[in-house]
PDB file of N, CA and C in Angstrom:
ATOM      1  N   UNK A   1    -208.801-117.389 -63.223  1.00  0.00           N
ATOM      2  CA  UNK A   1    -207.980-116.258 -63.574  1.00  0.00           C
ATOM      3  C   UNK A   1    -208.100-116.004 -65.069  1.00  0.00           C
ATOM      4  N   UNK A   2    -208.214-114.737 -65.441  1.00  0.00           N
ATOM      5  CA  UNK A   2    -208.246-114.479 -66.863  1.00  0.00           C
ATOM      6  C   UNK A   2    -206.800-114.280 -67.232  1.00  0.00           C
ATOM      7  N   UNK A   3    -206.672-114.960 -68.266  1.00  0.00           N
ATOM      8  CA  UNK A   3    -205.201-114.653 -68.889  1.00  0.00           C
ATOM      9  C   UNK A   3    -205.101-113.455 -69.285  1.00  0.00           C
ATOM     10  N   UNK A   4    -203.734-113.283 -69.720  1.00  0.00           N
ATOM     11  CA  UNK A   4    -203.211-112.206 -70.221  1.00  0.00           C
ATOM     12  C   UNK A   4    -203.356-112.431 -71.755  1.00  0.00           C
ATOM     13  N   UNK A   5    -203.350-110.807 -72.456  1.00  0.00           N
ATOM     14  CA  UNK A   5    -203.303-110.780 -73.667  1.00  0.00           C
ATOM     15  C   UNK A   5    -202.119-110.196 -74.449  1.00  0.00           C
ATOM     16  N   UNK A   6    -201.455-110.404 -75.330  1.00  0.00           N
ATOM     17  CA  UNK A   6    -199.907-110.551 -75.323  1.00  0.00           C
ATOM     18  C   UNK A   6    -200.243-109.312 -75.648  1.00  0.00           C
ATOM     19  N   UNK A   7    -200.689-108.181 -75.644  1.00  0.00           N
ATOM     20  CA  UNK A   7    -200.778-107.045 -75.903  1.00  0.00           C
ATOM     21  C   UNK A   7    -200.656-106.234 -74.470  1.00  0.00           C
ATOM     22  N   UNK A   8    -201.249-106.926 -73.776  1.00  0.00           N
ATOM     23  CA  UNK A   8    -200.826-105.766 -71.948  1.00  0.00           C
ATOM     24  C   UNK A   8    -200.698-106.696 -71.003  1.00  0.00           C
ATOM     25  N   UNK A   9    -200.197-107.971 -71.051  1.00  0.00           N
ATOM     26  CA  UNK A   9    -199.493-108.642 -70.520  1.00  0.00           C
ATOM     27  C   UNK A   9    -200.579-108.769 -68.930  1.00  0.00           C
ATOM     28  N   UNK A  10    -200.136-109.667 -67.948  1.00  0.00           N
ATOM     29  CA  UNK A  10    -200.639-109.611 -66.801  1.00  0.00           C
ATOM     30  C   UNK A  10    -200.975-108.299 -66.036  1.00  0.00           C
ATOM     31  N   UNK A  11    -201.774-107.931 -65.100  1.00  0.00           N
ATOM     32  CA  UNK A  11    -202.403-107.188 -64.713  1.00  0.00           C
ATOM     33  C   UNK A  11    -202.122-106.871 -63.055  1.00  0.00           C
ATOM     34  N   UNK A  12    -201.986-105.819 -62.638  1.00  0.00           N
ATOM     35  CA  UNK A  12    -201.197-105.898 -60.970  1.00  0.00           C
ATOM     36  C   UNK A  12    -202.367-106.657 -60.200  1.00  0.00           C
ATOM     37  N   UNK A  13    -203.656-106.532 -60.247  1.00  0.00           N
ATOM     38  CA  UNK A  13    -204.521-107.420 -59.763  1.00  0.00           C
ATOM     39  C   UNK A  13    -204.670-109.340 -59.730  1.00  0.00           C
ATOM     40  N   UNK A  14    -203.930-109.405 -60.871  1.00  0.00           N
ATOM     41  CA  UNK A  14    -203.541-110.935 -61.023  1.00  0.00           C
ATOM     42  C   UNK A  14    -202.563-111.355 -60.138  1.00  0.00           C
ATOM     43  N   UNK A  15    -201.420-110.750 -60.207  1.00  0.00           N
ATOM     44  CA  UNK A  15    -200.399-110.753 -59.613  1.00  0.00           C
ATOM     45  C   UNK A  15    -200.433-110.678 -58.178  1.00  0.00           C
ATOM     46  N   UNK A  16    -201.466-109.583 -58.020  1.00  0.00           N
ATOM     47  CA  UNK A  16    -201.814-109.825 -56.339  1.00  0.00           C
ATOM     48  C   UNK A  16    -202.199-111.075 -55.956  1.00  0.00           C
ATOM     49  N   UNK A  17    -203.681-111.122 -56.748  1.00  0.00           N
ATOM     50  CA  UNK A  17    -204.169-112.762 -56.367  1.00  0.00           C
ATOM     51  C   UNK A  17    -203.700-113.436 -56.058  1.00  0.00           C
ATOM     52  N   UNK A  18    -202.282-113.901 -57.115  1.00  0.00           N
ATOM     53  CA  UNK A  18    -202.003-115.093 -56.882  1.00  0.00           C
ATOM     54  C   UNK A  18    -200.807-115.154 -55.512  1.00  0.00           C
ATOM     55  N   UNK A  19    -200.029-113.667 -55.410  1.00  0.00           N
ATOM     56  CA  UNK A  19    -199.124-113.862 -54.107  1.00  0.00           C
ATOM     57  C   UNK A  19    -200.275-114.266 -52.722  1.00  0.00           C
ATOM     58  N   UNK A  20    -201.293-113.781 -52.781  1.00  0.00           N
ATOM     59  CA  UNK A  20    -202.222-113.731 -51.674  1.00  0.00           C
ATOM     60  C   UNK A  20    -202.244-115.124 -51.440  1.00  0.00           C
ATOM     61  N   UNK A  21    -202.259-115.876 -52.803  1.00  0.00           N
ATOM     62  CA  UNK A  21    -202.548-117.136 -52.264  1.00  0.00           C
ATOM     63  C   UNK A  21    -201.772-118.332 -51.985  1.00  0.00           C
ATOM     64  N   UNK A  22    -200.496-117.842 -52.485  1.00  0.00           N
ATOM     65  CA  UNK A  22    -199.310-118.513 -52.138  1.00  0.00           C
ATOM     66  C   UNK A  22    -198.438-117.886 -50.921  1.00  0.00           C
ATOM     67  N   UNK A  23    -198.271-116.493 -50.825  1.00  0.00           N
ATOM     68  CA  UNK A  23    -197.337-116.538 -49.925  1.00  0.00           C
ATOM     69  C   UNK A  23    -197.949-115.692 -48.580  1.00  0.00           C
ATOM     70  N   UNK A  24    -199.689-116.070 -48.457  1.00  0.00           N
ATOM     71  CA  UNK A  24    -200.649-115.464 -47.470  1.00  0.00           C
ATOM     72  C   UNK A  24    -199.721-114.356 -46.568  1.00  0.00           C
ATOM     73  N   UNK A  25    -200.038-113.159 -47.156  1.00  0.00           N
ATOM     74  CA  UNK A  25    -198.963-111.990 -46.427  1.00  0.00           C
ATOM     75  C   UNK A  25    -199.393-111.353 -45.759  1.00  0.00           C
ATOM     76  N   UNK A  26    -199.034-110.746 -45.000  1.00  0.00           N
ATOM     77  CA  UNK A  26    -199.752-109.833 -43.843  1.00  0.00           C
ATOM     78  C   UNK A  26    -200.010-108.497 -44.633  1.00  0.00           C
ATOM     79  N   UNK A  27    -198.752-107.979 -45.383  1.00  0.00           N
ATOM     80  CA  UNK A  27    -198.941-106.823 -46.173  1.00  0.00           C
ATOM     81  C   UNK A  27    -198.363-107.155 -47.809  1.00  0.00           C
ATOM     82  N   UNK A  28    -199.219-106.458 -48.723  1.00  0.00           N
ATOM     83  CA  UNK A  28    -198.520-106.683 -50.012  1.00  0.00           C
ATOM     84  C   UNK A  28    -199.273-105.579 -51.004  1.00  0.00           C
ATOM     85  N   UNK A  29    -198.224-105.225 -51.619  1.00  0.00           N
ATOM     86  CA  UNK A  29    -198.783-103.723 -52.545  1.00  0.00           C
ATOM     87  C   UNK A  29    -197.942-104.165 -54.008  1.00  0.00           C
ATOM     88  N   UNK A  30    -198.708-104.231 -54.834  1.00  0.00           N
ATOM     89  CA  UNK A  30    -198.858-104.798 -56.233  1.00  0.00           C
ATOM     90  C   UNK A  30    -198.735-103.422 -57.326  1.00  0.00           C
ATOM     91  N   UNK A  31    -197.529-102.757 -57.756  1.00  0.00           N
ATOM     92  CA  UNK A  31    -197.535-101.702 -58.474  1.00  0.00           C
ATOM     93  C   UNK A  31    -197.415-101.946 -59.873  1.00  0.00           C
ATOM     94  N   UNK A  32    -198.388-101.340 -61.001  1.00  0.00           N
ATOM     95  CA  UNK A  32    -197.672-101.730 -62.589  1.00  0.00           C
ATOM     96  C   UNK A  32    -196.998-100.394 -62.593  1.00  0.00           C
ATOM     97  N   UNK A  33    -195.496-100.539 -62.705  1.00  0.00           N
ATOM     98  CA  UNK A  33    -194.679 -98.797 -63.718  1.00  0.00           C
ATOM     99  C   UNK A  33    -194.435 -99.199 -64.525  1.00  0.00           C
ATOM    100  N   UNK A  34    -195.363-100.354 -65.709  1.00  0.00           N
ATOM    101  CA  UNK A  34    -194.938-100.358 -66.929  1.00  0.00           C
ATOM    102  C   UNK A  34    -194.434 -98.706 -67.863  1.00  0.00           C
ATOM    103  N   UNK A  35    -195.540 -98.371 -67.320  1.00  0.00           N
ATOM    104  CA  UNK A  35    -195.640 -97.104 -68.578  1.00  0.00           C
ATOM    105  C   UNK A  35    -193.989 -96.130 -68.412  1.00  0.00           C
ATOM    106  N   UNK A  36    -193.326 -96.522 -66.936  1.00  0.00           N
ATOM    107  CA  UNK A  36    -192.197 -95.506 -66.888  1.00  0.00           C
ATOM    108  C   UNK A  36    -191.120 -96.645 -67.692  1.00  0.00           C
ATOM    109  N   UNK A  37    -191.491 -97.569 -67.993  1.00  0.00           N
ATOM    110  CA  UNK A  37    -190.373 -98.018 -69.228  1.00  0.00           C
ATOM    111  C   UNK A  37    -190.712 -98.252 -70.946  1.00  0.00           C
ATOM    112  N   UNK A  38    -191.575 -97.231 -71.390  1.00  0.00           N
ATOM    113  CA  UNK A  38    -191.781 -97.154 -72.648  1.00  0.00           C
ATOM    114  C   UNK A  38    -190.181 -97.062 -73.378  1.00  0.00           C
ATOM    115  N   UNK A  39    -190.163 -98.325 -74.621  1.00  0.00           N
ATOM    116  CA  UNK A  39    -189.109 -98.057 -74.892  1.00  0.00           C
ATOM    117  C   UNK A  39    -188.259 -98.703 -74.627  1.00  0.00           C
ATOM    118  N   UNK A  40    -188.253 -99.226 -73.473  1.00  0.00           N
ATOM    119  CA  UNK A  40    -187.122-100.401 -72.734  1.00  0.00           C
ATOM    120  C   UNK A  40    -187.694-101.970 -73.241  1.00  0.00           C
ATOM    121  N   UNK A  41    -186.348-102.458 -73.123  1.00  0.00           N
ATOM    122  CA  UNK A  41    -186.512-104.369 -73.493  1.00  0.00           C
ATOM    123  C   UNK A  41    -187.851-104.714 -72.779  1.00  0.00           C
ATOM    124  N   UNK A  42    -188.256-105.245 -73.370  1.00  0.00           N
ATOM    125  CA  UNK A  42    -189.662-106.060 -72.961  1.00  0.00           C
ATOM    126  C   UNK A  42    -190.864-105.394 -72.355  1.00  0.00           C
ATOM    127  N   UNK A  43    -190.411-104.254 -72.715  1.00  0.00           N
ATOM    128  CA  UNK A  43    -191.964-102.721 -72.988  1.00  0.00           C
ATOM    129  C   UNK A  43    -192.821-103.089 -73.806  1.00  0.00           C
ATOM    130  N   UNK A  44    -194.018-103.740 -74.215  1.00  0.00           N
ATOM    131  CA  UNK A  44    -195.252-103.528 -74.991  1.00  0.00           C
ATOM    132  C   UNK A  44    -195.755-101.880 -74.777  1.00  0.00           C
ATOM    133  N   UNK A  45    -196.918-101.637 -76.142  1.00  0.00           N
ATOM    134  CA  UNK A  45    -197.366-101.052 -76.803  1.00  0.00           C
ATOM    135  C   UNK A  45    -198.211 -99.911 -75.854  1.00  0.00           C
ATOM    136  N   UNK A  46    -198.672-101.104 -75.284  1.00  0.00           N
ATOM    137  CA  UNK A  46    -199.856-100.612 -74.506  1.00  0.00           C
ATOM    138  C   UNK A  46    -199.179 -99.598 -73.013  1.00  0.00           C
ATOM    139  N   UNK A  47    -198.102 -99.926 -72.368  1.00  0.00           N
ATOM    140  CA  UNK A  47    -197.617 -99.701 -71.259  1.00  0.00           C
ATOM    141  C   UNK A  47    -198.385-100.537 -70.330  1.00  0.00           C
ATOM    142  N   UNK A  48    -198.546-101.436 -70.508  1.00  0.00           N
ATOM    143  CA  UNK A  48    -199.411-102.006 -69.085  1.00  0.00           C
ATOM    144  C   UNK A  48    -198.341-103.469 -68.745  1.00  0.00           C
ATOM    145  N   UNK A  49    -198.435-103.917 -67.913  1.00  0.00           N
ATOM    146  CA  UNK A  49    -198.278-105.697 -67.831  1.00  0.00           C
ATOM    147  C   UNK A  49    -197.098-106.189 -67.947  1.00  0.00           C
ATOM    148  N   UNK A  50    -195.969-105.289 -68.048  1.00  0.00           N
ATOM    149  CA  UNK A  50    -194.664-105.669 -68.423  1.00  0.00           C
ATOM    150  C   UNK A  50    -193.561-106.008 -66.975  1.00  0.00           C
ATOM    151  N   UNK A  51    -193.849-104.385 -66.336  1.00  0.00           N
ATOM    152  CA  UNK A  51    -192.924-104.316 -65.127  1.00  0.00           C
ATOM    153  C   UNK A  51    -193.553-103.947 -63.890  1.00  0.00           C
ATOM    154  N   UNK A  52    -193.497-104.035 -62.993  1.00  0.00           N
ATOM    155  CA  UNK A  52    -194.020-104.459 -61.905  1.00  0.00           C
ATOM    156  C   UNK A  52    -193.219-104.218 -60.483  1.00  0.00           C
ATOM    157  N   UNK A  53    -193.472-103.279 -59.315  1.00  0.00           N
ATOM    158  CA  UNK A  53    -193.032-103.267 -58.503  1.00  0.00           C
ATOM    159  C   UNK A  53    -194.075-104.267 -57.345  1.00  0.00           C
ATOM    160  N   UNK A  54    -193.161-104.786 -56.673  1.00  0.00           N
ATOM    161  CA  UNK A  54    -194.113-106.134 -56.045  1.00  0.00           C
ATOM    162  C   UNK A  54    -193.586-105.216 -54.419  1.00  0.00           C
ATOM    163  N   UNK A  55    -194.142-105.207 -53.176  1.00  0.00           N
ATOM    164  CA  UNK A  55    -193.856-104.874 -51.910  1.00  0.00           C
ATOM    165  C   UNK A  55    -194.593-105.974 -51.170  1.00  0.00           C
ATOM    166  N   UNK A  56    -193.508-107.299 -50.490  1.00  0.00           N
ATOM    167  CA  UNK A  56    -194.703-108.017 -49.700  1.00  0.00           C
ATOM    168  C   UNK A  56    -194.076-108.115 -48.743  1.00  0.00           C
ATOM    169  N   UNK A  57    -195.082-108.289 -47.147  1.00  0.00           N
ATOM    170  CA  UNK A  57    -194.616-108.689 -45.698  1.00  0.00           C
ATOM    171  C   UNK A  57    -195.630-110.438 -45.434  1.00  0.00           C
ATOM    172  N   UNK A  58    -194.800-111.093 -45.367  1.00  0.00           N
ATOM    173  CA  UNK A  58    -195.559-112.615 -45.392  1.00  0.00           C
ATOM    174  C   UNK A  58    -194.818-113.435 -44.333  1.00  0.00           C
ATOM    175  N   UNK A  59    -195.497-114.165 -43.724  1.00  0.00           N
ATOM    176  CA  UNK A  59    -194.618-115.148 -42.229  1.00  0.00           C
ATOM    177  C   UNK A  59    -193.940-115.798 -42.844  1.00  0.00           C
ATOM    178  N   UNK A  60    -194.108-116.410 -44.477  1.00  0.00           N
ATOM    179  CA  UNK A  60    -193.454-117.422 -45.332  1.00  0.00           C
ATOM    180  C   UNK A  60    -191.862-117.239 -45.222  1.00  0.00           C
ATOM    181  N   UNK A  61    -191.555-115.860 -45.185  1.00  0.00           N
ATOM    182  CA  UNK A  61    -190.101-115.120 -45.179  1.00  0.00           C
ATOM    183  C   UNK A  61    -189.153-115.480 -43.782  1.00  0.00           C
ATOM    184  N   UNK A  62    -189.949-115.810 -43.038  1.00  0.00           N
ATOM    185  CA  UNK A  62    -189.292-115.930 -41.432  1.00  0.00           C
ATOM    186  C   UNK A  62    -188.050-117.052 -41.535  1.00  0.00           C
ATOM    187  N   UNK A  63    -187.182-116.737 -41.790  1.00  0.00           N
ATOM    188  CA  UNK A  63    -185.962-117.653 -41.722  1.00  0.00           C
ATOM    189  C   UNK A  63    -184.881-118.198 -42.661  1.00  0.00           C
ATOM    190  N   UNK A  64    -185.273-116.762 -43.788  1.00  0.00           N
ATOM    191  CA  UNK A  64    -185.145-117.097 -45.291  1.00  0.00           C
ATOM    192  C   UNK A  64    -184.607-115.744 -45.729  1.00  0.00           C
ATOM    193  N   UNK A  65    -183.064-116.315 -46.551  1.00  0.00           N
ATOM    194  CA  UNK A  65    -182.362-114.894 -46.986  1.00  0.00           C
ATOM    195  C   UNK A  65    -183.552-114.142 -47.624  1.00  0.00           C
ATOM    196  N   UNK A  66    -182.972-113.146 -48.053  1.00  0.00           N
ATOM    197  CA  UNK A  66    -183.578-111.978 -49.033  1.00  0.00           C
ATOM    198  C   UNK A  66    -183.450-112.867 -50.669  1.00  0.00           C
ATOM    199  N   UNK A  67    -182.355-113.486 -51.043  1.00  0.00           N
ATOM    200  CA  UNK A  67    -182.492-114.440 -52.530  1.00  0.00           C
ATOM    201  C   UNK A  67    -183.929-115.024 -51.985  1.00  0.00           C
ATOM    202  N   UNK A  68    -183.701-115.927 -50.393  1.00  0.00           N
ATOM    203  CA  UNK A  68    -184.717-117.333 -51.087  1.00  0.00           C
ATOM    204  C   UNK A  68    -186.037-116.437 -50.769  1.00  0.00           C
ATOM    205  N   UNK A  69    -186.535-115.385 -49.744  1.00  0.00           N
ATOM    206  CA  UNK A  69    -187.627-114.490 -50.444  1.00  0.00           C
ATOM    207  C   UNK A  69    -187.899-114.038 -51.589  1.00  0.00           C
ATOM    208  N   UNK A  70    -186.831-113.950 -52.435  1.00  0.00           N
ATOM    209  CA  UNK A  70    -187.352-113.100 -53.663  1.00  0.00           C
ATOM    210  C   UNK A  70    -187.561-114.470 -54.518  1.00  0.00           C
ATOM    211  N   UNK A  71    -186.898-115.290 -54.332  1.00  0.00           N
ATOM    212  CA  UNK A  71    -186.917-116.795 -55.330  1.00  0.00           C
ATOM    213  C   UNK A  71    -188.328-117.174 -55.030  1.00  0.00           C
ATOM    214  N   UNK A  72    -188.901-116.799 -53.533  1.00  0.00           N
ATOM    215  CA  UNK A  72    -190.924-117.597 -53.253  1.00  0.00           C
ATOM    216  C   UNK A  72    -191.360-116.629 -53.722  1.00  0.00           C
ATOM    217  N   UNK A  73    -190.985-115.090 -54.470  1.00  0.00           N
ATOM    218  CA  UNK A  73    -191.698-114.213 -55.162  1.00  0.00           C
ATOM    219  C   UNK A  73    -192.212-114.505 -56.692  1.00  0.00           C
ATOM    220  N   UNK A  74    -190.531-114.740 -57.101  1.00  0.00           N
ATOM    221  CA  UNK A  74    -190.771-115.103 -58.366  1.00  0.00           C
ATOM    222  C   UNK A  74    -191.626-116.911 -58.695  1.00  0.00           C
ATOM    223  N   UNK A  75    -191.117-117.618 -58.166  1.00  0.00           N
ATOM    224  CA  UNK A  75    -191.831-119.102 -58.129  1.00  0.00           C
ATOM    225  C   UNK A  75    -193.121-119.050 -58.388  1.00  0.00           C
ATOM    226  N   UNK A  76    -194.017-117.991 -57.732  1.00  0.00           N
ATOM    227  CA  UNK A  76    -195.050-117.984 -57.166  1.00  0.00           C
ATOM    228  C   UNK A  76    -196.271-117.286 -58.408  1.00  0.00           C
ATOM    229  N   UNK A  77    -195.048-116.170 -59.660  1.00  0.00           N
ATOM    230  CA  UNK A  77    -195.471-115.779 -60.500  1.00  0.00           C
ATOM    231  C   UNK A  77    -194.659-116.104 -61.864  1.00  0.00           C
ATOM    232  N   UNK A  78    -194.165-117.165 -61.772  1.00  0.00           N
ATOM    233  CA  UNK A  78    -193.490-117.622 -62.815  1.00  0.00           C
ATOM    234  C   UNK A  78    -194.233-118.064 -63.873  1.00  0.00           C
ATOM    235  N   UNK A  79    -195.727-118.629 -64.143  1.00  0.00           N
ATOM    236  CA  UNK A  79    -196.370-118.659 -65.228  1.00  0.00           C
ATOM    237  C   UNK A  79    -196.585-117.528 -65.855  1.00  0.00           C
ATOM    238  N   UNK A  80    -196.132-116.291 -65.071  1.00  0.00           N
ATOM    239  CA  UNK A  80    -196.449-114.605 -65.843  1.00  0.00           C
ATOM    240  C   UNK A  80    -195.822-114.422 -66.897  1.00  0.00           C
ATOM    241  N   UNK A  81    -194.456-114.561 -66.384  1.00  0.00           N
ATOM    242  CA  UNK A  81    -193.679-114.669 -67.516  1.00  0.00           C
ATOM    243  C   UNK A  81    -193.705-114.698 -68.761  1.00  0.00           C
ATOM    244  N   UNK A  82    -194.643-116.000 -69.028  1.00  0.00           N
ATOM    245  CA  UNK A  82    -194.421-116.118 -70.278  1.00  0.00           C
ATOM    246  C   UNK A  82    -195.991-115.338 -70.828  1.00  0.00           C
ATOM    247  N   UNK A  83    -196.448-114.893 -69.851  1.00  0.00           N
ATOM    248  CA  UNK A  83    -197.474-113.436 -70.574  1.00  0.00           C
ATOM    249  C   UNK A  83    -197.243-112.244 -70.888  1.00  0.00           C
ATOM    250  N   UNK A  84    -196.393-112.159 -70.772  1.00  0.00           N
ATOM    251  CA  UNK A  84    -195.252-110.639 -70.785  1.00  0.00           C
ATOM    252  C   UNK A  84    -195.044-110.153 -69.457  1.00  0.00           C
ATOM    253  N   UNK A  85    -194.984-110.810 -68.510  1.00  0.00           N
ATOM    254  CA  UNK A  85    -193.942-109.972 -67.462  1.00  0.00           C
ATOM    255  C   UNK A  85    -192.772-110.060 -67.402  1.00  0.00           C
ATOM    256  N   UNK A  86    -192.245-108.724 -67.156  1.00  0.00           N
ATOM    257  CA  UNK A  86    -190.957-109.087 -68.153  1.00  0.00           C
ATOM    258  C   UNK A  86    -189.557-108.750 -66.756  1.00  0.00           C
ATOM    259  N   UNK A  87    -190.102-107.146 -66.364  1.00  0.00           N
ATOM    260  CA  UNK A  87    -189.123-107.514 -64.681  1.00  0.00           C
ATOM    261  C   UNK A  87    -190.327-106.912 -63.213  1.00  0.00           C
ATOM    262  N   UNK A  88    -189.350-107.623 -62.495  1.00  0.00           N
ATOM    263  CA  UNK A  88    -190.436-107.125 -61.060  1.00  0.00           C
ATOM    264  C   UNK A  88    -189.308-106.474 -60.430  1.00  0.00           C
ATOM    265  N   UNK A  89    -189.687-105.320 -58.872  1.00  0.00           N
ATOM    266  CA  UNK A  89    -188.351-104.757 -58.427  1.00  0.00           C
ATOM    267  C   UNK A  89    -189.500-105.230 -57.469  1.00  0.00           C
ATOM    268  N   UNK A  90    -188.639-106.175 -56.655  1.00  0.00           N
ATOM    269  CA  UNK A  90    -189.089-106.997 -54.861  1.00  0.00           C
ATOM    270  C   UNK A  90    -188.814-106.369 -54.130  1.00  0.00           C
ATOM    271  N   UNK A  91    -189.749-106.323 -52.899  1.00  0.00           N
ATOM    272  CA  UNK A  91    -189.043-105.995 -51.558  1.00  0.00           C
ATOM    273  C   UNK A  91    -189.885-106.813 -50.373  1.00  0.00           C
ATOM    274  N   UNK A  92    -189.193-107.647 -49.893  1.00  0.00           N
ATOM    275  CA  UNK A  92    -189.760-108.752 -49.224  1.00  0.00           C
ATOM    276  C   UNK A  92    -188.859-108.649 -48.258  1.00  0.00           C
ATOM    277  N   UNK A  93    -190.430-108.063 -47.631  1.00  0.00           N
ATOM    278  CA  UNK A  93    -190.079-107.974 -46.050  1.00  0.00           C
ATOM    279  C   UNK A  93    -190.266-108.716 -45.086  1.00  0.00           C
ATOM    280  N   UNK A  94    -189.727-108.850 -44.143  1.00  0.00           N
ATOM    281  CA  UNK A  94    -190.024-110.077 -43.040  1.00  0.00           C
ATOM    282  C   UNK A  94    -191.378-109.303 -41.894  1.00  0.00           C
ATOM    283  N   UNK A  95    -191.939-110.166 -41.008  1.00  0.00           N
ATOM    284  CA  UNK A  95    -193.037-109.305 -40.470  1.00  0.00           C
ATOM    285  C   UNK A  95    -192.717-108.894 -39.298  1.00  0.00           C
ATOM    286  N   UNK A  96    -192.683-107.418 -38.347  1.00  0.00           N
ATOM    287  CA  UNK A  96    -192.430-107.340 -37.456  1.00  0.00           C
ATOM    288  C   UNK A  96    -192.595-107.936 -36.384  1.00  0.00           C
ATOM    289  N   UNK A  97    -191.395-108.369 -35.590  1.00  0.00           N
ATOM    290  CA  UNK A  97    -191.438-109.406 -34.245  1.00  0.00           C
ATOM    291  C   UNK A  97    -192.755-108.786 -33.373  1.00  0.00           C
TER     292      UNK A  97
END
């Protein structure tokens, strides 16, 4: 994985990677809207790498509130963090019966 550069922070393609490989999902859509928070706490320069809409459907979820889904979201990208990701908006879905 190529790191991030504290200038545009992680990349929605990284971020995919690594859910793919932790929380093997059936569906998952990896959005950057950095750029719609120019300006806001933990906005870099660039608009890239900051904020992040995450959408995943994974079997991992089967039996597990909506916290402890979003807690195997974040776990899973918690070294981002400290590259500048700064918030994610989750939606972790369970997979249809």
């Amino acid at each position: 994985m190529t790191p991030a550069t504290p200038s545009t922070g992680p990349t929605a393609q990284q971020l995919e990677q690594r859910l793919r490989k932790k929380l093997q999902p059936s569906a998952l859509e990896v959005v950057d809207e950095s750029f719609q928070h120019h300006g806001h706490a933990g906005a870099n320069d660039s608009g890239l790498g900051t904020h992040f809409r995450v959408r995943v459907t994974s079997p991992l979820f089967v039996g597990k509130s909506a916290v402890m889904r979003h807690r195997l979201v974040y776990d899973a990208l918690q070294d981002f963090m400290n590259q500048g990701l700064h918030a994610l908006a989750i939606e972790a879905r369970l997979p249809a019966a």
